[in-house]
C-alpha atoms as a PDB file:
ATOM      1  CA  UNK A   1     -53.230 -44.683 -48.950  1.00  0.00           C
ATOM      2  CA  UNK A   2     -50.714 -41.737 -48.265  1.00  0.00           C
ATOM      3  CA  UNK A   3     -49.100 -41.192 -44.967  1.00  0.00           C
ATOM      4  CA  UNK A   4     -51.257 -38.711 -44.127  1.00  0.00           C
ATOM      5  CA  UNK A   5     -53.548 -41.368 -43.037  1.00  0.00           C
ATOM      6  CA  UNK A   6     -51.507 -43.662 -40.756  1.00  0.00           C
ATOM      7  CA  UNK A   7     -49.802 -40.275 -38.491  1.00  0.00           C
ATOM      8  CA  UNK A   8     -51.457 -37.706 -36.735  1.00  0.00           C
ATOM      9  CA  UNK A   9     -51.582 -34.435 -37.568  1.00  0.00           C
ATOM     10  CA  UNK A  10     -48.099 -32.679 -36.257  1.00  0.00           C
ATOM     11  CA  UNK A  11     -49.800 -29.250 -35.514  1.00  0.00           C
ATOM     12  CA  UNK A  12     -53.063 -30.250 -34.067  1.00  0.00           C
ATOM     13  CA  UNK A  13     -52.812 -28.578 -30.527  1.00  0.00           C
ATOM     14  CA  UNK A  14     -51.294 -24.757 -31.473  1.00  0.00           C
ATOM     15  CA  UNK A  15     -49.573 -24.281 -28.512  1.00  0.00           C
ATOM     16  CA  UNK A  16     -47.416 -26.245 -26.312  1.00  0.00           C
ATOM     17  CA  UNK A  17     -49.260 -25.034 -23.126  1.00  0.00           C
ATOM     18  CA  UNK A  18     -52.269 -26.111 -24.179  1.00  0.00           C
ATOM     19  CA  UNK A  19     -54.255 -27.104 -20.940  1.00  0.00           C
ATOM     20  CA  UNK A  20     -57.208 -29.510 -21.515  1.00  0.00           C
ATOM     21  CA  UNK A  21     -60.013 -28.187 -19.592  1.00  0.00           C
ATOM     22  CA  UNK A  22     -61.023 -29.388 -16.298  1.00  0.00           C
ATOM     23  CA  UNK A  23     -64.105 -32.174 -15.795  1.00  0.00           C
ATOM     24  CA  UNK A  24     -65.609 -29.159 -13.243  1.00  0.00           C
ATOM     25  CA  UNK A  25     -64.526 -26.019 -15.949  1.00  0.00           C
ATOM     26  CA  UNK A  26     -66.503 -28.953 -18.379  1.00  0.00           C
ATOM     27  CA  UNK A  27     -69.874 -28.669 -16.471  1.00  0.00           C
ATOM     28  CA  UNK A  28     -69.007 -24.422 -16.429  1.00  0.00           C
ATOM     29  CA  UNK A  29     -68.849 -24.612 -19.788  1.00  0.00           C
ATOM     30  CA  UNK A  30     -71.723 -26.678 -20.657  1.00  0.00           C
ATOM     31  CA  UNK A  31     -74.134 -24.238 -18.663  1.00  0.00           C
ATOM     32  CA  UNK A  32     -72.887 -21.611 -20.410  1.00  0.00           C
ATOM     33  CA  UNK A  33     -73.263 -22.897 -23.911  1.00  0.00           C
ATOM     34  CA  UNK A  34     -77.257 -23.790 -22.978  1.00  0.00           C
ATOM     35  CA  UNK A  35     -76.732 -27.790 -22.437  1.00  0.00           C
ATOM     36  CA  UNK A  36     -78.777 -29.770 -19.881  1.00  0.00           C
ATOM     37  CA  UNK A  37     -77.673 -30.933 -16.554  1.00  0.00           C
ATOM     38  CA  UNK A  38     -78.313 -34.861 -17.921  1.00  0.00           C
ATOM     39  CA  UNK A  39     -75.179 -33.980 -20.014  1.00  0.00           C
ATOM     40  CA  UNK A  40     -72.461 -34.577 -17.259  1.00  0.00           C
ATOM     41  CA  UNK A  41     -71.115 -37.510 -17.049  1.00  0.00           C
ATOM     42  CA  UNK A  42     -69.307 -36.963 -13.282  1.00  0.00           C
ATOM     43  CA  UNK A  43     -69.771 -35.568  -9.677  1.00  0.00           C
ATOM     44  CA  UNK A  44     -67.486 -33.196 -10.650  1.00  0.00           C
ATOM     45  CA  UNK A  45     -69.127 -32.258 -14.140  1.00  0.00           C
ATOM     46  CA  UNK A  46     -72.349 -31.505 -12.499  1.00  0.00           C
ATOM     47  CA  UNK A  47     -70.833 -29.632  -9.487  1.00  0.00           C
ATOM     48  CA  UNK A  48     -69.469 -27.154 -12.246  1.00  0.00           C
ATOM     49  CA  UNK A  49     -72.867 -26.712 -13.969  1.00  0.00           C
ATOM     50  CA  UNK A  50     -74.664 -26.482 -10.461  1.00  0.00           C
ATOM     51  CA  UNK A  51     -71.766 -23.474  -9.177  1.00  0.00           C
ATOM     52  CA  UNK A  52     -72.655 -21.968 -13.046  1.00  0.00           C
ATOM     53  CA  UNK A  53     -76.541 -22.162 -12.664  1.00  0.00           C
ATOM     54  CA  UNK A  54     -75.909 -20.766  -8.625  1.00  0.00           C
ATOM     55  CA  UNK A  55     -74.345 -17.679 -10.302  1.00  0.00           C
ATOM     56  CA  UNK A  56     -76.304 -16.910 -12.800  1.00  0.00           C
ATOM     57  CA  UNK A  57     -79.661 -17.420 -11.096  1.00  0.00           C
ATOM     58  CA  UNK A  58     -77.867 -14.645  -8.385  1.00  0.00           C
ATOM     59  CA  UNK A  59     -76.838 -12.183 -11.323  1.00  0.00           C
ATOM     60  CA  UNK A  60     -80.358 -12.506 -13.017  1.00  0.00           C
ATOM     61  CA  UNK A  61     -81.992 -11.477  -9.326  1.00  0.00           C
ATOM     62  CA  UNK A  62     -79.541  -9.045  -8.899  1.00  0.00           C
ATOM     63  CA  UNK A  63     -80.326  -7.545 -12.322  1.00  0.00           C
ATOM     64  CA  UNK A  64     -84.134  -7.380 -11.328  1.00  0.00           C
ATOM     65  CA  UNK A  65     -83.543  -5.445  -7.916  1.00  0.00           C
ATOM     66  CA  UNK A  66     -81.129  -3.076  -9.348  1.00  0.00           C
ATOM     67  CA  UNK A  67     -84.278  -2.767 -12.132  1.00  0.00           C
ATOM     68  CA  UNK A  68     -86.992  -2.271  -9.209  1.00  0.00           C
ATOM     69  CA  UNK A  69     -85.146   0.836  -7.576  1.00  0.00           C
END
């Protein structure tokens, strides 16, 4: 086998300030891209994905009042 196989890649994080997301910027993000709540795996997973859900359920009202006037 080469020794491609046996090390990682060198370059596979770009940047050196890469940040790995957050377990609550996790649940954010998995509202956002359409997954269930039964996806998180932590408190603070679903707390993320509940604070999402909270603001968009109060932008889509928001949309309709500003749509009744």
């Amino acid at each position: 086998m080469s020794q491609a196989v046996y090390h990682p890649h060198p370059h596979a994080v770009k940047h050196n300030r890469f940040v790995a997301p957050t377990e609550f910027e996790q649940g954010r993000l998995a509202y956002r891209t359409g997954k269930r709540r039964s996806v998180c795996v932590s408190d603070e997973m679903r707390d993320g994905w509940d604070v999402a859900a909270g603001k968009g359920a109060d932008a889509y009202w928001l949309g309709m009042m500003q749509e009744a006037n």
